[in-house]
PDB file of N, CA and C in Angstrom:
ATOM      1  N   UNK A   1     191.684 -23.685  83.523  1.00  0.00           N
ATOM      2  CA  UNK A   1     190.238 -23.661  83.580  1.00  0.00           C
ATOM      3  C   UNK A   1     189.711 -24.263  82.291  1.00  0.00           C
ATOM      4  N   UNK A   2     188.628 -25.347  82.508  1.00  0.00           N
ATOM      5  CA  UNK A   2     187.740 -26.083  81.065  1.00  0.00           C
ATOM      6  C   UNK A   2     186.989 -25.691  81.251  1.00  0.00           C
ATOM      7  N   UNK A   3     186.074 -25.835  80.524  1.00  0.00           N
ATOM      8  CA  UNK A   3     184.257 -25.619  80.993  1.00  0.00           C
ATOM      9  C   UNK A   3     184.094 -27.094  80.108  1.00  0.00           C
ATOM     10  N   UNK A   4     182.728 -27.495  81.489  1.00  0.00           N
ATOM     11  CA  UNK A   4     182.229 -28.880  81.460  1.00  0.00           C
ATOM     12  C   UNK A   4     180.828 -28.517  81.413  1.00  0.00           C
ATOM     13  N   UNK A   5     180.191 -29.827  80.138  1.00  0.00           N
ATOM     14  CA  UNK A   5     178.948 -29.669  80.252  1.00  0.00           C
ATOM     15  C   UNK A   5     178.223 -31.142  80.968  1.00  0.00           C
ATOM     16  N   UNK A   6     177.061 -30.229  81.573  1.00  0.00           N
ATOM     17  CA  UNK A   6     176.473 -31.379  82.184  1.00  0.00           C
ATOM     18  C   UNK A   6     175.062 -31.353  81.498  1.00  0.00           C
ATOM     19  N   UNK A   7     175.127 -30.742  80.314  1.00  0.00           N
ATOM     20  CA  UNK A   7     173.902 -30.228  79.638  1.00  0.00           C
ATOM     21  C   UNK A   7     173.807 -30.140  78.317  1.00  0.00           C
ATOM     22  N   UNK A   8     172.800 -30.135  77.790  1.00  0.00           N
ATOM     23  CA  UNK A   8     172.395 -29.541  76.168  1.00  0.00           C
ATOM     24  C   UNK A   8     172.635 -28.261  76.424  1.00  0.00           C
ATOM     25  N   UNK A   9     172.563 -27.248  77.167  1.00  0.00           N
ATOM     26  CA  UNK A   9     172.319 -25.574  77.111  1.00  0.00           C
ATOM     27  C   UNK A   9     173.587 -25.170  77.809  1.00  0.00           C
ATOM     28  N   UNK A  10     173.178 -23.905  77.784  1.00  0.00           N
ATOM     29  CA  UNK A  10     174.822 -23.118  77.983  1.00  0.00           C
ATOM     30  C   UNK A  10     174.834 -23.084  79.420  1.00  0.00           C
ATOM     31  N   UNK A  11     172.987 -22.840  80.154  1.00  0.00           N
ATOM     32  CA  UNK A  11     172.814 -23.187  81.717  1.00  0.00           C
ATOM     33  C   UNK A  11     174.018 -23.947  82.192  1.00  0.00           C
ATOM     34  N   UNK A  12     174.212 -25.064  81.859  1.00  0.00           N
ATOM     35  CA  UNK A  12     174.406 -26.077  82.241  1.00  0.00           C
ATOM     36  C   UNK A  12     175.570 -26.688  82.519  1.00  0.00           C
ATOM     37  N   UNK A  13     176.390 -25.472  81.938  1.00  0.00           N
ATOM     38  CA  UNK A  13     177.873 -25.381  81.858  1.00  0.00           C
ATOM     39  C   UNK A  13     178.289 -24.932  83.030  1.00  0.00           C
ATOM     40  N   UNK A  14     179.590 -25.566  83.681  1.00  0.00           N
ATOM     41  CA  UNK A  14     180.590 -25.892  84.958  1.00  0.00           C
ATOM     42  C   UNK A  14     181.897 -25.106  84.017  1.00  0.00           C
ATOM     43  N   UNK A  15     183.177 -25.091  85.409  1.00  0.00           N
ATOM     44  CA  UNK A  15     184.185 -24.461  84.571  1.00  0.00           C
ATOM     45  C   UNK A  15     184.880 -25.707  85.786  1.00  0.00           C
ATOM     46  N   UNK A  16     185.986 -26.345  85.651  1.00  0.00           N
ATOM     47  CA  UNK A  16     186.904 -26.804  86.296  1.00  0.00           C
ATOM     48  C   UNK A  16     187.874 -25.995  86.404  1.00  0.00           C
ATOM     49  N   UNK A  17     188.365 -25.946  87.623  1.00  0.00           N
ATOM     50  CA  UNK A  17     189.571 -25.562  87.212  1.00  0.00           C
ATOM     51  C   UNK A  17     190.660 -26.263  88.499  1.00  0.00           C
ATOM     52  N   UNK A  18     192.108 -25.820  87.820  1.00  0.00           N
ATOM     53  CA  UNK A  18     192.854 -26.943  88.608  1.00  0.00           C
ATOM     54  C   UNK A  18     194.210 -26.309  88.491  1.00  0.00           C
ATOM     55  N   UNK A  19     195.573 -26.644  89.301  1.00  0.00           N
ATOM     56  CA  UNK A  19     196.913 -26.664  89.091  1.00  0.00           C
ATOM     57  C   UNK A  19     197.746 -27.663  88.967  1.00  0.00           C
ATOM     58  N   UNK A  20     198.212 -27.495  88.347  1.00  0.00           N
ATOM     59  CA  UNK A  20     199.576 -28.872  88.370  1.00  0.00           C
ATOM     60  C   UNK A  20     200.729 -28.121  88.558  1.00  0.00           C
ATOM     61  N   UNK A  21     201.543 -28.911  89.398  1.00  0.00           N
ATOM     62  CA  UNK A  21     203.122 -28.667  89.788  1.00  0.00           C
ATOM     63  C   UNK A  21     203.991 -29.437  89.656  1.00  0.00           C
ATOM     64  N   UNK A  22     204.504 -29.334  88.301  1.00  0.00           N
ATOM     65  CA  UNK A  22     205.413 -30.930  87.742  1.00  0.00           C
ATOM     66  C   UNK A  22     206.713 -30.649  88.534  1.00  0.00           C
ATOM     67  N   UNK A  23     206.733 -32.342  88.980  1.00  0.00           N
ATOM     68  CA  UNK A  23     207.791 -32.768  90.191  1.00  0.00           C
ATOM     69  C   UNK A  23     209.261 -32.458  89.901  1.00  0.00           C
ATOM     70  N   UNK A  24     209.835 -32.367  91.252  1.00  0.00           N
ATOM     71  CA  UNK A  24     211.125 -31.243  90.932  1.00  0.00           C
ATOM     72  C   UNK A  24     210.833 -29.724  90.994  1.00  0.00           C
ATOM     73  N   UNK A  25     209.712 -29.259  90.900  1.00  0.00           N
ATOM     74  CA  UNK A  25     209.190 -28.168  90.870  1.00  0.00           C
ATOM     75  C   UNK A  25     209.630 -27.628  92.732  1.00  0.00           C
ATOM     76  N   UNK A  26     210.444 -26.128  92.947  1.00  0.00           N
ATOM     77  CA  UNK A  26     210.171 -26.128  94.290  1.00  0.00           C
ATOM     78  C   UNK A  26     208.658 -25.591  94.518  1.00  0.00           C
ATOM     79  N   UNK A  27     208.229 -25.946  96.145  1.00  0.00           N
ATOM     80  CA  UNK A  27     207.132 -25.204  96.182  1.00  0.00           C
ATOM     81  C   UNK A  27     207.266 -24.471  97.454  1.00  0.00           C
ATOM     82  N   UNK A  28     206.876 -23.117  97.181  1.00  0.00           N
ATOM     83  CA  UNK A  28     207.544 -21.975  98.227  1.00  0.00           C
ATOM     84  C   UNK A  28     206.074 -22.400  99.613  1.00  0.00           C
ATOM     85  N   UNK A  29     206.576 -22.129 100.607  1.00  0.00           N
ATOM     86  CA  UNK A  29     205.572 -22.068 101.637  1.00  0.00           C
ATOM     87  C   UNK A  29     204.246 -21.177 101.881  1.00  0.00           C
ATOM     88  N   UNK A  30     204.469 -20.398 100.952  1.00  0.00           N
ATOM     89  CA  UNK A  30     203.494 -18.996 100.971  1.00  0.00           C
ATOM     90  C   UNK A  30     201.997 -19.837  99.994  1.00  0.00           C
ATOM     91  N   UNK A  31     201.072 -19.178 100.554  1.00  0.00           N
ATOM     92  CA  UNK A  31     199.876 -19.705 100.018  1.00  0.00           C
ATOM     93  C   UNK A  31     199.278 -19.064  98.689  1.00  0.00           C
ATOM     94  N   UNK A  32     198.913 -19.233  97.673  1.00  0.00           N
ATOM     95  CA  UNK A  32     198.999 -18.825  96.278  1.00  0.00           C
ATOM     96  C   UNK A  32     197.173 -18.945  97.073  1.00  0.00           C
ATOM     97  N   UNK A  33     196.549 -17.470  96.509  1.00  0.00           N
ATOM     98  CA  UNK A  33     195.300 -17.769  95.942  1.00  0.00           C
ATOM     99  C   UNK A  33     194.512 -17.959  95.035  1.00  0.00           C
ATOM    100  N   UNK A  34     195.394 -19.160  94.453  1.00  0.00           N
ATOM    101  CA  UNK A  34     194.665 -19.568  92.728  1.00  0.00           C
ATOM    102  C   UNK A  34     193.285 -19.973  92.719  1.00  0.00           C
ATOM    103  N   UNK A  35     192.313 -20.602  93.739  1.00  0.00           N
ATOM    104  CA  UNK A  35     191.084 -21.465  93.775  1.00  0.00           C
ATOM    105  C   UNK A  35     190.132 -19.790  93.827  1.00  0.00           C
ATOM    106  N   UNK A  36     190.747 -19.313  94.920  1.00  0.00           N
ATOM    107  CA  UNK A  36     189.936 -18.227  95.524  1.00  0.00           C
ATOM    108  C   UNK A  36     189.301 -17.128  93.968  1.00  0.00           C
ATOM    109  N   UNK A  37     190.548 -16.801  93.655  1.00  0.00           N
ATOM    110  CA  UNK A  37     190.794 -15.804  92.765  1.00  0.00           C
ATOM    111  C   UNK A  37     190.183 -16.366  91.433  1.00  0.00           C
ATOM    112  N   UNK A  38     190.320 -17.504  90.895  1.00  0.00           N
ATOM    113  CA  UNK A  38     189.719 -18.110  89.703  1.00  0.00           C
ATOM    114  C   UNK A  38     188.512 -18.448  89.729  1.00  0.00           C
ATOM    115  N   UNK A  39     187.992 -18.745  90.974  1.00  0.00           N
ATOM    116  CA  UNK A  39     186.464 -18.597  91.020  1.00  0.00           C
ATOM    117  C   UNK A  39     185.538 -17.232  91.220  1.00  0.00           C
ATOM    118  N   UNK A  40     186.235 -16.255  91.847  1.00  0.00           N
ATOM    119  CA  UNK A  40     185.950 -14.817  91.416  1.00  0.00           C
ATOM    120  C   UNK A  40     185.735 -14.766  90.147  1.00  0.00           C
ATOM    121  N   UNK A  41     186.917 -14.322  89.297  1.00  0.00           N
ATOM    122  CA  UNK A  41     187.197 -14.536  87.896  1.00  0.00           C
ATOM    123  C   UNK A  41     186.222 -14.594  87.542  1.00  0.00           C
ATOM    124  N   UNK A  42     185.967 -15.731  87.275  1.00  0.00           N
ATOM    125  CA  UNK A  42     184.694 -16.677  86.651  1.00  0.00           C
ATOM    126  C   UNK A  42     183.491 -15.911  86.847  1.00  0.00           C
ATOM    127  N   UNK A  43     182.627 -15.764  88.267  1.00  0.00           N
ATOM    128  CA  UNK A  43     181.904 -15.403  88.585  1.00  0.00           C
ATOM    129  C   UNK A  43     181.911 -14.072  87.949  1.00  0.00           C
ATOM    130  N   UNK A  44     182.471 -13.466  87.989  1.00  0.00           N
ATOM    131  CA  UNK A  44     182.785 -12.026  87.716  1.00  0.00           C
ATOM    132  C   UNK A  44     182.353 -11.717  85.880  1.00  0.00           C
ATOM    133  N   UNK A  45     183.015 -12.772  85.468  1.00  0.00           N
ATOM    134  CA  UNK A  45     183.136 -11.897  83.791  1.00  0.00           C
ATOM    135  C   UNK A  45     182.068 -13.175  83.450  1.00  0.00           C
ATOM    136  N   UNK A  46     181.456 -14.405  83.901  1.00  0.00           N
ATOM    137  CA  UNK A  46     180.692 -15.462  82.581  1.00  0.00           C
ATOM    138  C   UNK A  46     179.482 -15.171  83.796  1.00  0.00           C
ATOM    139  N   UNK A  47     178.243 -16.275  83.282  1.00  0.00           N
ATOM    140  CA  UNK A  47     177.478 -16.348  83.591  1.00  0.00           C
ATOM    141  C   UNK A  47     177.084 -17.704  84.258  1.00  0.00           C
ATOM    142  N   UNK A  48     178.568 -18.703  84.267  1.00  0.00           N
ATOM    143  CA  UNK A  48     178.187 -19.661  84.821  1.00  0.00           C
ATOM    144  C   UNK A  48     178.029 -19.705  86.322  1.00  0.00           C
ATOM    145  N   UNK A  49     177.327 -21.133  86.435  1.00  0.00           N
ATOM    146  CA  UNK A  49     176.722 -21.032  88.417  1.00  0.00           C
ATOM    147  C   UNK A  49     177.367 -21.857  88.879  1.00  0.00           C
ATOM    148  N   UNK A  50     178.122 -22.808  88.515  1.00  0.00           N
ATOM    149  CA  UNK A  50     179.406 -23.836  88.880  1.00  0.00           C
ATOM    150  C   UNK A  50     180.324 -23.329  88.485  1.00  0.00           C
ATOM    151  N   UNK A  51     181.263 -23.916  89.819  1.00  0.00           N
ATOM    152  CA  UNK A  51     182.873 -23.933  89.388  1.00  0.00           C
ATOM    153  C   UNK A  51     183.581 -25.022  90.373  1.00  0.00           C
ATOM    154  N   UNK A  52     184.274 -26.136  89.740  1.00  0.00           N
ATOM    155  CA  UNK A  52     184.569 -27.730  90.117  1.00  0.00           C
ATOM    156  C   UNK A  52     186.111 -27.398  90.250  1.00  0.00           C
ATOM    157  N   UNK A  53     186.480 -28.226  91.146  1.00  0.00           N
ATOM    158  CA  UNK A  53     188.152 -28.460  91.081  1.00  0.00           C
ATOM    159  C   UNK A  53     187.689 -30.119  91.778  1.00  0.00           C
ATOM    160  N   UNK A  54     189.074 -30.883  91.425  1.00  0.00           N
ATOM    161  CA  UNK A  54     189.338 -32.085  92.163  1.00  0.00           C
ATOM    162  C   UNK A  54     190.706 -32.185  92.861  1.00  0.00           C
ATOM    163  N   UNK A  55     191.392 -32.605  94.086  1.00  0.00           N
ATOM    164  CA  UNK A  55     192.526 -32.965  94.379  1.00  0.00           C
ATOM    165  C   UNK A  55     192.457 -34.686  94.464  1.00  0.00           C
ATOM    166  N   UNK A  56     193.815 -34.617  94.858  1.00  0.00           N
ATOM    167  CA  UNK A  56     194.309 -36.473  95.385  1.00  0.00           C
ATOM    168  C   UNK A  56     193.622 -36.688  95.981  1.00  0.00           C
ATOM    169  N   UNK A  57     193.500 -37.670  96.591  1.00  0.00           N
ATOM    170  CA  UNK A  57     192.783 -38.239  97.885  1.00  0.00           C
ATOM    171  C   UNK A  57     193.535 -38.127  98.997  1.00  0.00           C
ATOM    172  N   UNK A  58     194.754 -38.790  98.592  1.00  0.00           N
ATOM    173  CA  UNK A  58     195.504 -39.402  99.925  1.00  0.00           C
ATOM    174  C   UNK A  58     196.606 -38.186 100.023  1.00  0.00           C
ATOM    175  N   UNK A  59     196.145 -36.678  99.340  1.00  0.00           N
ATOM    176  CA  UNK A  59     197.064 -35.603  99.981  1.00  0.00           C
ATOM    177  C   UNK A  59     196.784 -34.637 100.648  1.00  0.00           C
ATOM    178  N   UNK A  60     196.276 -34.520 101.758  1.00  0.00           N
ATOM    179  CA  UNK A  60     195.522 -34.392 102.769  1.00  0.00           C
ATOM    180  C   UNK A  60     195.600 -32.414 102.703  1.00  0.00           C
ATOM    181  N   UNK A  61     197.277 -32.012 102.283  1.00  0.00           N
ATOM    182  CA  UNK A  61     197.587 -30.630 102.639  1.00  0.00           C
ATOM    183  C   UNK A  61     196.876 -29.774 101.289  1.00  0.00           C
ATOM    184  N   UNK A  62     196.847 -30.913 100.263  1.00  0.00           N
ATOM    185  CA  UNK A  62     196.113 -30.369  99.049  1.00  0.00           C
ATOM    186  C   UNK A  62     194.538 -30.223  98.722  1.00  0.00           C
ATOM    187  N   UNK A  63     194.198 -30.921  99.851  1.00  0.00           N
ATOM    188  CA  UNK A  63     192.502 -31.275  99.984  1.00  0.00           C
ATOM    189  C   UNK A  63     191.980 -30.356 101.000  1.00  0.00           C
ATOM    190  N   UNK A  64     192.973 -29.583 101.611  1.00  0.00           N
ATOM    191  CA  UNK A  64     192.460 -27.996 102.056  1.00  0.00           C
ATOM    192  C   UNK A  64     192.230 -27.041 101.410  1.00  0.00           C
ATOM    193  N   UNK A  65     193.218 -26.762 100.672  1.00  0.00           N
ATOM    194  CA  UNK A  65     193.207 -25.624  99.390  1.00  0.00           C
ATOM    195  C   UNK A  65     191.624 -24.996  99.146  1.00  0.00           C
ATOM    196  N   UNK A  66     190.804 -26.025  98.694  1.00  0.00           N
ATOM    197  CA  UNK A  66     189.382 -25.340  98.089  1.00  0.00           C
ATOM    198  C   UNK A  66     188.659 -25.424  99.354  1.00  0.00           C
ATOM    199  N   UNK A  67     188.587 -25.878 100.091  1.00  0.00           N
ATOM    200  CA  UNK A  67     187.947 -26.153 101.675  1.00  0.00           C
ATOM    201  C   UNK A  67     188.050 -24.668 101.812  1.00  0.00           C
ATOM    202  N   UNK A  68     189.123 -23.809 101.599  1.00  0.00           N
ATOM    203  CA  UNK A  68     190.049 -22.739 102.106  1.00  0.00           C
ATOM    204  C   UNK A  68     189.347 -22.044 101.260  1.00  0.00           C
ATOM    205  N   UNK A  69     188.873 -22.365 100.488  1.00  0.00           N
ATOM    206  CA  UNK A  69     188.859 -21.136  99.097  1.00  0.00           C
ATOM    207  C   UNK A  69     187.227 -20.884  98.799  1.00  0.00           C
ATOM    208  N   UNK A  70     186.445 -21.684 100.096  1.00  0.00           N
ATOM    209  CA  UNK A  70     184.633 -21.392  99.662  1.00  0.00           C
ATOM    210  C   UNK A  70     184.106 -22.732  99.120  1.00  0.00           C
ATOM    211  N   UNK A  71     185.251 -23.863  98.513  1.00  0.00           N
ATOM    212  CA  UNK A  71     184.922 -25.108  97.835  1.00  0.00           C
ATOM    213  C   UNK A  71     184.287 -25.851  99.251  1.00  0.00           C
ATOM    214  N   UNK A  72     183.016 -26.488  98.500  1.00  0.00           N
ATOM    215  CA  UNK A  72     181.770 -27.889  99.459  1.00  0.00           C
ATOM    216  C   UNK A  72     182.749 -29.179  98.676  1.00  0.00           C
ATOM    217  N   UNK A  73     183.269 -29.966  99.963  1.00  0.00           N
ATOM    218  CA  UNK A  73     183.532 -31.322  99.481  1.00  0.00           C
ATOM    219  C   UNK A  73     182.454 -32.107  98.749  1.00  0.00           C
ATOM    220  N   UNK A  74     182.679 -32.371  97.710  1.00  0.00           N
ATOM    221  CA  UNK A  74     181.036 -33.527  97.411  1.00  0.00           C
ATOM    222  C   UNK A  74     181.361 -34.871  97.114  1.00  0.00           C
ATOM    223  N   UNK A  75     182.449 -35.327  96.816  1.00  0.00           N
ATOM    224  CA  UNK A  75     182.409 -36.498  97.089  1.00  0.00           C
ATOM    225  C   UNK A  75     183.934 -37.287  96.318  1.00  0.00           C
ATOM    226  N   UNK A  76     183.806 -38.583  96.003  1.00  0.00           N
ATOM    227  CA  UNK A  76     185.465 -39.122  96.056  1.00  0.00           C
ATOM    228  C   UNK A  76     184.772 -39.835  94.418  1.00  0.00           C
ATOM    229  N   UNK A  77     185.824 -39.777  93.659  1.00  0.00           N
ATOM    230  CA  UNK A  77     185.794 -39.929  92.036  1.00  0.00           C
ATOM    231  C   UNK A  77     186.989 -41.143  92.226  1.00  0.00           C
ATOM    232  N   UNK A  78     185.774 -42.402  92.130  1.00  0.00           N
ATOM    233  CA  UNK A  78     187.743 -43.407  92.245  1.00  0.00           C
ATOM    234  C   UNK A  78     188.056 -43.993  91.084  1.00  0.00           C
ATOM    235  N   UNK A  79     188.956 -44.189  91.021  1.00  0.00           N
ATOM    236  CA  UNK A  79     189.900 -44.207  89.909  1.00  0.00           C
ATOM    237  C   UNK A  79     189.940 -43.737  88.977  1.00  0.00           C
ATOM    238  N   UNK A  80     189.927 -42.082  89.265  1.00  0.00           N
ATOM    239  CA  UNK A  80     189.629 -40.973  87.807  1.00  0.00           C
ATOM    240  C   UNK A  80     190.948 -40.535  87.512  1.00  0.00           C
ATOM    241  N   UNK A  81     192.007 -41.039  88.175  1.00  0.00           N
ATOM    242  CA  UNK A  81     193.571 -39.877  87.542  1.00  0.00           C
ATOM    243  C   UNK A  81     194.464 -41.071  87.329  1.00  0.00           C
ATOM    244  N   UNK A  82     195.305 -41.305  86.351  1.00  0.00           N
ATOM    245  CA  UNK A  82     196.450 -42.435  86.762  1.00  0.00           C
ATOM    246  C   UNK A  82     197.724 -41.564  86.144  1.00  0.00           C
ATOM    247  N   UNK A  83     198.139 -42.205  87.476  1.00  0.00           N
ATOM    248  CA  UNK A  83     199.373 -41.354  88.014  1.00  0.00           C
ATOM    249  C   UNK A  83     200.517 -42.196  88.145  1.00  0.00           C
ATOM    250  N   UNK A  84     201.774 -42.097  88.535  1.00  0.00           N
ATOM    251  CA  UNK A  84     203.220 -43.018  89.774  1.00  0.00           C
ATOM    252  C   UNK A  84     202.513 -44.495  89.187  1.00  0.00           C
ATOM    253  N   UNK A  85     202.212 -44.900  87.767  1.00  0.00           N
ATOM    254  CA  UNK A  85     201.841 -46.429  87.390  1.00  0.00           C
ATOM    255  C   UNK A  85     200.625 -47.176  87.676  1.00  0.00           C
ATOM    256  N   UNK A  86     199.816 -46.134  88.526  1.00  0.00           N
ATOM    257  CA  UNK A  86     198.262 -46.322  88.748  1.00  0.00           C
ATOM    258  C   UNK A  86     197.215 -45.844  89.096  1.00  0.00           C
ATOM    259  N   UNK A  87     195.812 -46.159  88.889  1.00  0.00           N
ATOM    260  CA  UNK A  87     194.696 -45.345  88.855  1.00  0.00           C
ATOM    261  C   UNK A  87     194.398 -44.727  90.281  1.00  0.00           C
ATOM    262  N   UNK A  88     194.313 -43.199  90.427  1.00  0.00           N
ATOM    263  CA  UNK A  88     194.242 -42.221  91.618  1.00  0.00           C
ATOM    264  C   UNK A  88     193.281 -42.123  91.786  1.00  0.00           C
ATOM    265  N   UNK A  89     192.665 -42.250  93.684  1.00  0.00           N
ATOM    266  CA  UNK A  89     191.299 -41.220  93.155  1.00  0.00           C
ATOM    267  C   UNK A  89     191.546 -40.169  93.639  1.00  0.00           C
ATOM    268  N   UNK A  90     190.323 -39.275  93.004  1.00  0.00           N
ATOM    269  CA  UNK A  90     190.199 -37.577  93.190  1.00  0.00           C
ATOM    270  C   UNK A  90     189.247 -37.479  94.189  1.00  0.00           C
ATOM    271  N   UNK A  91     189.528 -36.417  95.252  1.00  0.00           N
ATOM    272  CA  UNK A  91     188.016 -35.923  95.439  1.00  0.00           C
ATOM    273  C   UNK A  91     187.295 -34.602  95.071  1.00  0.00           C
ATOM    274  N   UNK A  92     186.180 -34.632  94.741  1.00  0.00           N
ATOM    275  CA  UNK A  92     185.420 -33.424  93.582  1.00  0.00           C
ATOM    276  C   UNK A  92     185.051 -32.499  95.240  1.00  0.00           C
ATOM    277  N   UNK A  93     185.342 -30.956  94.485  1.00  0.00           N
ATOM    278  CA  UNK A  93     185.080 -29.715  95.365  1.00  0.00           C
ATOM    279  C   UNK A  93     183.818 -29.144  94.138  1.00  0.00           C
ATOM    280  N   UNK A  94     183.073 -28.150  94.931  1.00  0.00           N
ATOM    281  CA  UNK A  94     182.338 -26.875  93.760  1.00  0.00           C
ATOM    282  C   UNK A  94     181.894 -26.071  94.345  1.00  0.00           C
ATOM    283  N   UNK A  95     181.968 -24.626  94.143  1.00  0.00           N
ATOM    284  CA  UNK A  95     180.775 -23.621  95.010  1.00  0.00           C
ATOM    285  C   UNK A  95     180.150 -22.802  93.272  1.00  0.00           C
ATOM    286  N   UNK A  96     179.302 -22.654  94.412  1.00  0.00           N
ATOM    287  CA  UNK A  96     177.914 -22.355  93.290  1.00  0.00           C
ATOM    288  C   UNK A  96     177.766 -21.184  93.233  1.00  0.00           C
ATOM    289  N   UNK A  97     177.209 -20.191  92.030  1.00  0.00           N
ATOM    290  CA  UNK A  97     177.098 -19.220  92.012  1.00  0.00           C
ATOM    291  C   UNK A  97     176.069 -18.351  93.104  1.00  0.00           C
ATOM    292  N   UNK A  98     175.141 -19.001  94.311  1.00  0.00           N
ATOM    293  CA  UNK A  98     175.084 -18.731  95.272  1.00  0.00           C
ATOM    294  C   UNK A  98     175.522 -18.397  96.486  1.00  0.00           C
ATOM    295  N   UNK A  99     176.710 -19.239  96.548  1.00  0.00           N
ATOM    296  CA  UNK A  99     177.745 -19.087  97.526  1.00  0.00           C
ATOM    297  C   UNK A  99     177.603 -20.537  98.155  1.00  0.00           C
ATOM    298  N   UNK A 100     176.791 -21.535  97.746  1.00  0.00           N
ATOM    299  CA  UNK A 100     176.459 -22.764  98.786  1.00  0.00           C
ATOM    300  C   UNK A 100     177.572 -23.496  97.566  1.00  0.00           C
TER     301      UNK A 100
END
């Protein structure tokens, strides 16, 4: 988890948050509720009203995860990650301290 500003004020502050699973890594079939649970978290102990994650684009099983977890798709960030020798795009998730 970072916190991102989109602001002069503390309002204005986002928290990202994200996982990485460096390759070779096994990954068990069971569903981890890291998105779910870290945006609780958040909500719970700060005062911020955002909370952002991004996945791949083109990994379709990973671009459920926050779908799953309360995350609004908002849109495709291209060429924000470089990865395997070249620039990835992401697509940006967020739910709001409203619930929208």
């Amino acid at each position: 988890m970072a916190p991102v500003a989109y602001g002069p004020t503390s309002g204005s502050q986002a928290f990202d948050i994200g996982i990485s699973i460096p390759a070779g890594v096994p990954r068990p079939g069971a569903r981890q509720p890291g998105a779910a649970a870290a945006r609780r978290y958040l909500f719970c102990t700060t005062a911020v009203h955002r909370v952002q994650a991004s996945t791949d684009a083109e990994n379709a099983a990973e671009r459920a995860a926050p779908v799953r977890a309360g995350f609004t798709e908002e849109g495709l960030l291209r060429g924000a990650q470089w990865r395997a020798g070249g620039f990835r795009d992401l697509v940006g998730y967020a739910r709001l301290r409203t619930g929208a």
